[in-house]
C-alpha atoms as a PDB file:
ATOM      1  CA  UNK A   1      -1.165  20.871 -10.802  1.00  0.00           C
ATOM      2  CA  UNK A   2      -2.294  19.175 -13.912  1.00  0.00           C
ATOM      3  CA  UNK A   3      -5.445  17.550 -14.906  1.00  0.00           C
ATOM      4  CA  UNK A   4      -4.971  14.530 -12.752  1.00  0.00           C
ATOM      5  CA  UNK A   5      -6.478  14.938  -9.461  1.00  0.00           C
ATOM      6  CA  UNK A   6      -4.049  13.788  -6.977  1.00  0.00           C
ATOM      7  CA  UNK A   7      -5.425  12.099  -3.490  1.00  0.00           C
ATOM      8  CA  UNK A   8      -3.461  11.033  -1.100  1.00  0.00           C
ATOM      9  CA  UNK A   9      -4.859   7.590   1.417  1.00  0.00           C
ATOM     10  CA  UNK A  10      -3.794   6.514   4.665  1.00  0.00           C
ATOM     11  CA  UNK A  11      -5.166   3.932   6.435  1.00  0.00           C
ATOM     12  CA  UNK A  12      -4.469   4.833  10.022  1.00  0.00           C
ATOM     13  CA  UNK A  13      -4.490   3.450  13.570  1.00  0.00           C
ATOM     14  CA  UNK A  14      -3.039   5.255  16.487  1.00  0.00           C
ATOM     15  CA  UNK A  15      -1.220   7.277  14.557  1.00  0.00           C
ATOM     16  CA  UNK A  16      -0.532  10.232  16.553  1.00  0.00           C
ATOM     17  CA  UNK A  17       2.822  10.626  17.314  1.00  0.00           C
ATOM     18  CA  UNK A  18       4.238  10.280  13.717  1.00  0.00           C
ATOM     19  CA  UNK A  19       0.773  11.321  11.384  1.00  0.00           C
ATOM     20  CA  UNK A  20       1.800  15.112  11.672  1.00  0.00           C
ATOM     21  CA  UNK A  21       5.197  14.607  10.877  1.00  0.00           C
ATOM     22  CA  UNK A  22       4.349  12.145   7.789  1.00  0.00           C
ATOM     23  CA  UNK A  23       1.753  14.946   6.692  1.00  0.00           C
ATOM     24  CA  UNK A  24       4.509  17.946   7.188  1.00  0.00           C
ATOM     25  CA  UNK A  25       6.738  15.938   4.427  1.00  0.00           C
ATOM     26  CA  UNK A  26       4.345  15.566   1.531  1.00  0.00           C
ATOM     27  CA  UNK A  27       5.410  18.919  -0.334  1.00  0.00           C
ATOM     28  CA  UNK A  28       3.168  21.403  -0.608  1.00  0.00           C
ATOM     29  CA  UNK A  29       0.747  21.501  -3.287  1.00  0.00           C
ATOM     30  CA  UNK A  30       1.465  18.193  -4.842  1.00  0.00           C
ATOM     31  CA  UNK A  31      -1.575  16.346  -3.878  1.00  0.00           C
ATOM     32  CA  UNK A  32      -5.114  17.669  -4.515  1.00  0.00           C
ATOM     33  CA  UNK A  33      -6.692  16.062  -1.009  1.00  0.00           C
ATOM     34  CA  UNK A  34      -5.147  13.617   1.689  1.00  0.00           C
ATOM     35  CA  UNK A  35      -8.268  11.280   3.160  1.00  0.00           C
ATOM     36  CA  UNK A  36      -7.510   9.332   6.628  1.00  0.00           C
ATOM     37  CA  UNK A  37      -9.485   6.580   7.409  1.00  0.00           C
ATOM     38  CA  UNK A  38      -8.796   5.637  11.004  1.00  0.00           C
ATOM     39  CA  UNK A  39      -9.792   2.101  12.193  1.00  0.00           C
ATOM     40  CA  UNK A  40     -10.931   3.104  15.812  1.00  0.00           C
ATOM     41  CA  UNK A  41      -7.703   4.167  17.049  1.00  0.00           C
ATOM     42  CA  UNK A  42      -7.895   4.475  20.876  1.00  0.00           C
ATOM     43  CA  UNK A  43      -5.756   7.616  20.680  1.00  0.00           C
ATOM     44  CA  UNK A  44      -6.044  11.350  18.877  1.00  0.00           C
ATOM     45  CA  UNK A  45      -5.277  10.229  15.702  1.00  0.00           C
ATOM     46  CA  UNK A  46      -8.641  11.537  14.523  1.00  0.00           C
ATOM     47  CA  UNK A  47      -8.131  14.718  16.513  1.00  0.00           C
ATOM     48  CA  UNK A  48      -4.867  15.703  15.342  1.00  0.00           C
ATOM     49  CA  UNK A  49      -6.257  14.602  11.463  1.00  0.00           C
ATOM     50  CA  UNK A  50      -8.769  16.933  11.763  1.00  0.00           C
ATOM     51  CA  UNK A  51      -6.982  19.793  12.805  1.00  0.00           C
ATOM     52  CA  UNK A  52      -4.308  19.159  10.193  1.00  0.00           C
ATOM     53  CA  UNK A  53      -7.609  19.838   7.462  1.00  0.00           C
ATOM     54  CA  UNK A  54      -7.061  16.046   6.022  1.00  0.00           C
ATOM     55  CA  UNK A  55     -10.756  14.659   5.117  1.00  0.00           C
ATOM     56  CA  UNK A  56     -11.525  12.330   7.803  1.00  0.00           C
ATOM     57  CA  UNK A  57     -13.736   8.867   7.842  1.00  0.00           C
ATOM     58  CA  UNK A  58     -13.682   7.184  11.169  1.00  0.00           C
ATOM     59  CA  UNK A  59     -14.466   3.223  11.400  1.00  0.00           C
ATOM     60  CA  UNK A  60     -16.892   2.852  14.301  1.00  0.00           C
ATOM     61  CA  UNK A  61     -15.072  -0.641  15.216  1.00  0.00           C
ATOM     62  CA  UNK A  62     -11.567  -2.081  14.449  1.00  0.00           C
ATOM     63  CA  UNK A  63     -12.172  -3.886  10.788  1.00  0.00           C
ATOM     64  CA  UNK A  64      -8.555  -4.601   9.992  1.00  0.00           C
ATOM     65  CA  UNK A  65      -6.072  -2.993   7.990  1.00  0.00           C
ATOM     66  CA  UNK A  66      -7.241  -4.569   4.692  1.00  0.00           C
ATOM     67  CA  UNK A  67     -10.571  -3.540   5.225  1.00  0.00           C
ATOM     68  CA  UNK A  68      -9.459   0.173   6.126  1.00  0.00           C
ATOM     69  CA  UNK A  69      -7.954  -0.010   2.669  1.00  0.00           C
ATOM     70  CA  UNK A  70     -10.928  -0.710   1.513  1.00  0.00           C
ATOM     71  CA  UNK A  71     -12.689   2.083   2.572  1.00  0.00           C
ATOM     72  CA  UNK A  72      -9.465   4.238   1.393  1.00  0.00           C
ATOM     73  CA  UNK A  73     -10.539   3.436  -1.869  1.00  0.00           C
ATOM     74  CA  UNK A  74     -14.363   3.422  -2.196  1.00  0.00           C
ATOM     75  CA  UNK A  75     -14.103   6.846  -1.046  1.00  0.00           C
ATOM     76  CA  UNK A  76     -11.048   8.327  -3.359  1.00  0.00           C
ATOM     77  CA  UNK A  77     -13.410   6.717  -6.509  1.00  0.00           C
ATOM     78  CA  UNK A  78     -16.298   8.690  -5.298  1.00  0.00           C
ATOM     79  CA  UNK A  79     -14.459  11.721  -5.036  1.00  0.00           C
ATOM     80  CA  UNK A  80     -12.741  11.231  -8.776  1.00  0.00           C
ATOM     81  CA  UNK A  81      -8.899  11.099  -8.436  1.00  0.00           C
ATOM     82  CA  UNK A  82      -6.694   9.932 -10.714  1.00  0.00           C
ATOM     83  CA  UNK A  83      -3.925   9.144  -9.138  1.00  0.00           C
ATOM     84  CA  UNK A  84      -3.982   7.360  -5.913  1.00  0.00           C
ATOM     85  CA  UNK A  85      -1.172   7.198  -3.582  1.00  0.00           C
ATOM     86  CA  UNK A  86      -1.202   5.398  -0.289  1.00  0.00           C
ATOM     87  CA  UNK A  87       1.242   6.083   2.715  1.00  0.00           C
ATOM     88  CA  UNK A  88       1.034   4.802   6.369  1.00  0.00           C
ATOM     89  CA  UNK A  89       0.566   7.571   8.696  1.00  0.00           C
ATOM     90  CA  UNK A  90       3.480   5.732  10.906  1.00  0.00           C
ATOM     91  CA  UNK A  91       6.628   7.686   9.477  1.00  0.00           C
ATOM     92  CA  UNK A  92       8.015   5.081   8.463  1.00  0.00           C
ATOM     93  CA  UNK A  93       8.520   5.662   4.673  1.00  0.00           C
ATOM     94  CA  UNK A  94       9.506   8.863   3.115  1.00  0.00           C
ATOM     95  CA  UNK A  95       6.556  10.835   2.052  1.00  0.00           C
ATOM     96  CA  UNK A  96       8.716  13.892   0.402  1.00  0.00           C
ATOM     97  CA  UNK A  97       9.030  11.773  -2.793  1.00  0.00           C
ATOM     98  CA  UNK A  98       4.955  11.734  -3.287  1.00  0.00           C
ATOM     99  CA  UNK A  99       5.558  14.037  -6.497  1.00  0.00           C
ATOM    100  CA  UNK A 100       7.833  11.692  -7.856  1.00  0.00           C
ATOM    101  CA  UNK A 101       5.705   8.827  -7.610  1.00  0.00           C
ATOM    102  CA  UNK A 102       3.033  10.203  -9.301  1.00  0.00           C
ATOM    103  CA  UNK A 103       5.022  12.218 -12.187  1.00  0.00           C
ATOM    104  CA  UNK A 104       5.902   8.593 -13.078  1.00  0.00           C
ATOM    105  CA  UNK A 105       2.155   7.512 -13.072  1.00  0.00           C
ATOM    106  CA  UNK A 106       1.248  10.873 -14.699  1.00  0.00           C
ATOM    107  CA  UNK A 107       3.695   9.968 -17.771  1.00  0.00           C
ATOM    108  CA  UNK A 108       2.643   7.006 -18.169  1.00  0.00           C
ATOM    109  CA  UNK A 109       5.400   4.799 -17.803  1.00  0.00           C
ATOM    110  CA  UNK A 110       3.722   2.978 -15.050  1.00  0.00           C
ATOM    111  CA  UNK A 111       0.151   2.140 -13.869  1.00  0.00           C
ATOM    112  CA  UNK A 112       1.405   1.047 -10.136  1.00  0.00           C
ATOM    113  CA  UNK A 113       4.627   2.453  -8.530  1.00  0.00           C
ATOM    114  CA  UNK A 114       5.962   0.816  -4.916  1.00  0.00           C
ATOM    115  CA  UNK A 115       8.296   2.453  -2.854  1.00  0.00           C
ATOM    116  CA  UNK A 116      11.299  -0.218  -1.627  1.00  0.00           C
ATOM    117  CA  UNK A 117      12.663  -0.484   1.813  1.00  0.00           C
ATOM    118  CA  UNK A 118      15.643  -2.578   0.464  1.00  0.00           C
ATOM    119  CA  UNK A 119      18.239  -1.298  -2.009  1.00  0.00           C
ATOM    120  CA  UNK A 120      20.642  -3.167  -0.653  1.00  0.00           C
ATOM    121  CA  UNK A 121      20.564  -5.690   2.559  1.00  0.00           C
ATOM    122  CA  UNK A 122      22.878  -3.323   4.476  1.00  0.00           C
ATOM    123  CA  UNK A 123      20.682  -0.012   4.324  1.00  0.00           C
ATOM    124  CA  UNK A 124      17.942  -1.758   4.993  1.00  0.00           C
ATOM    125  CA  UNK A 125      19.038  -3.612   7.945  1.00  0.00           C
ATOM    126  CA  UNK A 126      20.484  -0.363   9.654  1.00  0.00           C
ATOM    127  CA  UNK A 127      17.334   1.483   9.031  1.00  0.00           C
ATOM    128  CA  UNK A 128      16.237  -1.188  11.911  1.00  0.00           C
ATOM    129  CA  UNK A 129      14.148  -3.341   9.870  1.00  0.00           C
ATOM    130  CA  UNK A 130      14.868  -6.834  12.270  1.00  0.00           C
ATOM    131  CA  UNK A 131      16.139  -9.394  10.499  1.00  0.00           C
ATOM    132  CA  UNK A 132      13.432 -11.969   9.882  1.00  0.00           C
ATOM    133  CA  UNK A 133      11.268  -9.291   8.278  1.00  0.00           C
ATOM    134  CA  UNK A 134      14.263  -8.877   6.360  1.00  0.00           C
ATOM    135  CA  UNK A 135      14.861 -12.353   5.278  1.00  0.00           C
ATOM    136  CA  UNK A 136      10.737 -13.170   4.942  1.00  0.00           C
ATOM    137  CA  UNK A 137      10.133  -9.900   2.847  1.00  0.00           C
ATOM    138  CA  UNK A 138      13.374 -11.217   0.885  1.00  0.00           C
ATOM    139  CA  UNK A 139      12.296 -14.737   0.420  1.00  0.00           C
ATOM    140  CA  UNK A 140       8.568 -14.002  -0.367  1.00  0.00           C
ATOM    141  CA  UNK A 141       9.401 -11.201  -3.198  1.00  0.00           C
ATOM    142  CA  UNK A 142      12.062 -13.605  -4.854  1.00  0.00           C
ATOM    143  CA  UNK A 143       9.332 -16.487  -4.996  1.00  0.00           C
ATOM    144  CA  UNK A 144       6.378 -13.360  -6.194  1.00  0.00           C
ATOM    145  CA  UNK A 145       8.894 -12.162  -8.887  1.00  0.00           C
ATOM    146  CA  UNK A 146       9.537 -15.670 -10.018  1.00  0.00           C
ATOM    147  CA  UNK A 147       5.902 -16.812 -10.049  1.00  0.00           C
ATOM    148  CA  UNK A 148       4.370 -13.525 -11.647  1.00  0.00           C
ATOM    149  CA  UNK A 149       7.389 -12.387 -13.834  1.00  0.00           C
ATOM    150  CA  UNK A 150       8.165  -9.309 -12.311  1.00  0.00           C
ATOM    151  CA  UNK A 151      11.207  -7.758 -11.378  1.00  0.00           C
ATOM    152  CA  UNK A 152      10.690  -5.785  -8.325  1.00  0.00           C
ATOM    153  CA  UNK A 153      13.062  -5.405  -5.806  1.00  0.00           C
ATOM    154  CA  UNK A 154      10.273  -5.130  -2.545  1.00  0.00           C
ATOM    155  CA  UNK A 155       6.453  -6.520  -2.893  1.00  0.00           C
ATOM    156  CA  UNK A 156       5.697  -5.673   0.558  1.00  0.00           C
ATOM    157  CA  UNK A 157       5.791  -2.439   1.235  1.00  0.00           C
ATOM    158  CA  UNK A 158       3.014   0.667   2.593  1.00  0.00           C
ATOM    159  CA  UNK A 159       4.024   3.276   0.324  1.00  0.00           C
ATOM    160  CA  UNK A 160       2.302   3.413  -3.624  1.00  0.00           C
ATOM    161  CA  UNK A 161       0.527   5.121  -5.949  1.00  0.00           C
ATOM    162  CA  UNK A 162      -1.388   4.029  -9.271  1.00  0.00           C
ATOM    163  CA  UNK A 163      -3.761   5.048 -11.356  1.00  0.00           C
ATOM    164  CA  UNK A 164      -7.293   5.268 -10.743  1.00  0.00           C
ATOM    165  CA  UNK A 165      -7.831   2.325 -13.579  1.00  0.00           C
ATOM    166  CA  UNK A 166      -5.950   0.081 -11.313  1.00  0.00           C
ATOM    167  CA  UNK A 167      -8.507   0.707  -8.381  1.00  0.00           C
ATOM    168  CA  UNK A 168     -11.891   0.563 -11.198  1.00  0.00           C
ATOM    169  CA  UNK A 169     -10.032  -2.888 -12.580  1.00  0.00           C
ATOM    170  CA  UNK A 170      -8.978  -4.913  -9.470  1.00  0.00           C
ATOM    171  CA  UNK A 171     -11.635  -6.509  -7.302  1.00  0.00           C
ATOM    172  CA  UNK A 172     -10.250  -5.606  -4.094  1.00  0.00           C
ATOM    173  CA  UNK A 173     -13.577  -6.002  -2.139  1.00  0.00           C
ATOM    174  CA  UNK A 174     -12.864  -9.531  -2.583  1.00  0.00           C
ATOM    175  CA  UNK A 175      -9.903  -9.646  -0.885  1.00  0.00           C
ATOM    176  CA  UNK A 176      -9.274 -10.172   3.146  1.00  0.00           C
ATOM    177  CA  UNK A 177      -9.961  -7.720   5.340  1.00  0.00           C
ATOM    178  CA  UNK A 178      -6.200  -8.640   6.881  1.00  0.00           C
ATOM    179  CA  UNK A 179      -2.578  -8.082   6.394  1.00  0.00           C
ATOM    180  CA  UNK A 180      -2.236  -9.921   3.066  1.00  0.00           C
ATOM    181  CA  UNK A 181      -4.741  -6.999   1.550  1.00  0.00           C
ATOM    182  CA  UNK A 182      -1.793  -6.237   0.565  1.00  0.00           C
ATOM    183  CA  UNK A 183      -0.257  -8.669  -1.390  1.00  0.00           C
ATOM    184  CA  UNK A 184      -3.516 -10.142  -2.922  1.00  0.00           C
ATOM    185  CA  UNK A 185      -3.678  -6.610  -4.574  1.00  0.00           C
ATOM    186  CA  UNK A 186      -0.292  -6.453  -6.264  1.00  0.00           C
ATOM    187  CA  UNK A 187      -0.838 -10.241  -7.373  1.00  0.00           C
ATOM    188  CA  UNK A 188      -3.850  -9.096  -8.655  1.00  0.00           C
ATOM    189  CA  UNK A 189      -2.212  -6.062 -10.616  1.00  0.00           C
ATOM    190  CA  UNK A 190       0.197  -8.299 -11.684  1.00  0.00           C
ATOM    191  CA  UNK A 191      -2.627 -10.933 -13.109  1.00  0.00           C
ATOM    192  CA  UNK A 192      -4.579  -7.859 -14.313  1.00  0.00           C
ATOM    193  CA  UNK A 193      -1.044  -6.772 -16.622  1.00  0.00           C
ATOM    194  CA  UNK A 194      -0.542  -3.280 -15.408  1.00  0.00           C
ATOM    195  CA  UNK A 195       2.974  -2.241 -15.437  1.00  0.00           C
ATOM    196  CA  UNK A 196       4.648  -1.981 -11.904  1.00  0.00           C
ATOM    197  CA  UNK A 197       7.679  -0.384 -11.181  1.00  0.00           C
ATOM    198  CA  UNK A 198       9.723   0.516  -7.448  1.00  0.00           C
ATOM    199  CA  UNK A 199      11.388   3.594  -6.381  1.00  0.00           C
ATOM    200  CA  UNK A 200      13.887   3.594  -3.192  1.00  0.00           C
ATOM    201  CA  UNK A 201      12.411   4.745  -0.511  1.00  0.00           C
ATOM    202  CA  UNK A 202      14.911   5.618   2.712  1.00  0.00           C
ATOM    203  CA  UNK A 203      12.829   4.122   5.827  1.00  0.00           C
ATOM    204  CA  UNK A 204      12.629   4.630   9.418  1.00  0.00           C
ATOM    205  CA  UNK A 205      12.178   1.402  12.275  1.00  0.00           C
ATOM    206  CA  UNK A 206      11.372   3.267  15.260  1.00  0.00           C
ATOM    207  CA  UNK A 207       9.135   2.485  18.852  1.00  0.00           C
ATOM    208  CA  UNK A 208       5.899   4.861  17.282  1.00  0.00           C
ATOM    209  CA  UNK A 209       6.249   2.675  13.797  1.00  0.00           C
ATOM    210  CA  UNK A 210       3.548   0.551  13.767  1.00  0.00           C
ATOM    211  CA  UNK A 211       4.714  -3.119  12.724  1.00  0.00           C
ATOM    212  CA  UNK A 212       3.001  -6.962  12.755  1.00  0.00           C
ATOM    213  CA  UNK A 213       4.331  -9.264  14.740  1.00  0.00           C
ATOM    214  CA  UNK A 214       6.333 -12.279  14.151  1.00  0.00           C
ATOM    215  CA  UNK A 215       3.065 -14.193  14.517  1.00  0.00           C
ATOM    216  CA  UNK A 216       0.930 -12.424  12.521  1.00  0.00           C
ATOM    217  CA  UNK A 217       3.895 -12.061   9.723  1.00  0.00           C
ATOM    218  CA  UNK A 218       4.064 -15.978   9.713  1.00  0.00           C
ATOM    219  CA  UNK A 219       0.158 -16.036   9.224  1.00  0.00           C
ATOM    220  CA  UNK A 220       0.701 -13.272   6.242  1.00  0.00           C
ATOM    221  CA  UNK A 221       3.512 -14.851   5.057  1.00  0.00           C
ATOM    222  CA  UNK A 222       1.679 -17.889   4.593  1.00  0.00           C
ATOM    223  CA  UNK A 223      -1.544 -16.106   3.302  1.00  0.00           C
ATOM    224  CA  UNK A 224       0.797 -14.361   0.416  1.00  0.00           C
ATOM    225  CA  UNK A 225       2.216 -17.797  -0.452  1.00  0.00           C
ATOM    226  CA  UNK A 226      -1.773 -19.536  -0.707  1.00  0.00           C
ATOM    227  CA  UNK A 227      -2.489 -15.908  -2.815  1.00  0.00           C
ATOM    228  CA  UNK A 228       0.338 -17.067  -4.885  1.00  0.00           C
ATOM    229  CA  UNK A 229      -0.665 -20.487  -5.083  1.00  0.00           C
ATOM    230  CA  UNK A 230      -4.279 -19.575  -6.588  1.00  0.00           C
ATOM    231  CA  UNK A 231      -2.637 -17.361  -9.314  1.00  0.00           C
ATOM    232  CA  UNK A 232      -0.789 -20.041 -10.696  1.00  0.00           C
ATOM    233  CA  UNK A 233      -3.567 -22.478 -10.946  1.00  0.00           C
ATOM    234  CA  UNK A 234      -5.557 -19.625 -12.585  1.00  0.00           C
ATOM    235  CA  UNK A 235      -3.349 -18.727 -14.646  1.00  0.00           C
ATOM    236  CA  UNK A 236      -3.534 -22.745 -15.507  1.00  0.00           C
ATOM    237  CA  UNK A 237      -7.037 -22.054 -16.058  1.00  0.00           C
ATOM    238  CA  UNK A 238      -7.096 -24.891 -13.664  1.00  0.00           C
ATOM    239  CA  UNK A 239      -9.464 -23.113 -10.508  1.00  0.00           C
ATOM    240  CA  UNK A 240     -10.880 -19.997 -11.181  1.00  0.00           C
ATOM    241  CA  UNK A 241     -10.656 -17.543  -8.069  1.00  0.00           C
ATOM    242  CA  UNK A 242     -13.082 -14.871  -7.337  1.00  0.00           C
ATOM    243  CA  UNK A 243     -10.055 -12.131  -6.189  1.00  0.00           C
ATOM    244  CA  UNK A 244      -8.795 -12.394  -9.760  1.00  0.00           C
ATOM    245  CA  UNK A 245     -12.466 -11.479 -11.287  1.00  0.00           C
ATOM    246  CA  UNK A 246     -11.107  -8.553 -12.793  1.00  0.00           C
ATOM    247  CA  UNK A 247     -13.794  -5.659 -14.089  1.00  0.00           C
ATOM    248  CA  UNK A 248     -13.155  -5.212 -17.118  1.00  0.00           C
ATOM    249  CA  UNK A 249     -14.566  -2.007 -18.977  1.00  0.00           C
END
């Protein structure tokens, strides 16, 4: 390990048929801590946590996924990493590339590095992804990259890591306690001018995966596009927004 404390986040509910195996993956003595917050799962995620030695906070209610992220990260600033890296505890996404993620942080060649589902259309499609996640995640990251300038190949994805400036800079308290937690925090990285980079990531659609809805994709599809819609006319210096009050040391 080097001088960068490493802590690993994931914002968890009923998790426990895939948070061992996501656990088992992340190679040994990479990360310096792994923190759980569960959301008041109604299974043993919190058991099975425990008695794999993660550092567990339990929500005494159901607060949402953004606000479980929120949580993730008051509590990795308190306990001084400085490099964050956030995984869902649903097996989805690949977790034995953790070191890589953060060596890339660690050299500095990026404050905020996402891990993408779709390389190509055909590997992501028989990894099970259904199609109109497919086709939303595609439309919505062609119309982010064109709005913000980036060049990313997935915004919407539950596995990254940054830098522990990116957590002290972005007002992320400000931001929903939903879905689109998410993407109002990479808009706001983007705003902020860190540099963000993607990774492949080979991904898993299975029954134990947890996934949104179609409703509830429609509702953060359409939050992501209003999130969108406020950065321009900031950028404008038209509105000013309170998510894009950036702290600025």
């Amino acid at each position: 390990m080097g001088k960068n404390k490493v802590v690993v986040v994931m914002p968890a509910y009923n998790a426990e048929s895939t948070l061992e195996k996501t656990v088992n993956d992340i190679p040994e003595g990479v990360v310096d801590e792994i923190i759980l917050v569960d959301d008041a799962s109604k299974d043993n995620t919190v058991e099975i946590a425990r008695n794999l030695g993660l550092t567990v906070i339990v929500h005494d209610k159901n607060m949402g996924y953004g606000a479980n992220q929120k949580t993730c990260y008051d509590t990795v600033l308190k306990r001084g990493a400085d490099i964050v890296v956030m995984i869902h505890p649903d097996y989805q996404y690949d977790s034995r590339l953790t070191p890589i993620f953060t060596e890339i942080i660690e050299k500095g060649i990026c404050d905020f590095v996402l891990g993408s589902r779709v390389r190509t259309r055909k590997e992501a499609l028989n990894s099970g992804m259904p199609f109109y996640k497919y086709f939303s995640n595609r439309f919505l990251t062609i119309l982010e990259n064109m709005i913000t300038g980036q060049n990313l190949s997935e915004w919407h994805t539950g596995f990254r890591a940054f830098s522990r400036t990116v957590l002290e800079t972005i007002p992320y308290h400000k931001n929903s306690n939903d879905f689109v937690f998410d993407s109002q925090f990479l808009i706001q990285a983007a705003y902020a001018g860190f540099i963000i980079g993607d990774l492949p990531v080979p991904c898993r659609y299975m029954e134990e995966a947890s996934s949104i809805n179609l409703k509830r994709s429609i509702v953060y599809g359409l939050r992501t596009i209003i999130t969108l819609f406020q950065y321009v006319l900031q950028r404008l210096h038209l509105v000013k927004f309170r998510i894009f009050d950036l702290y600025v040391n």
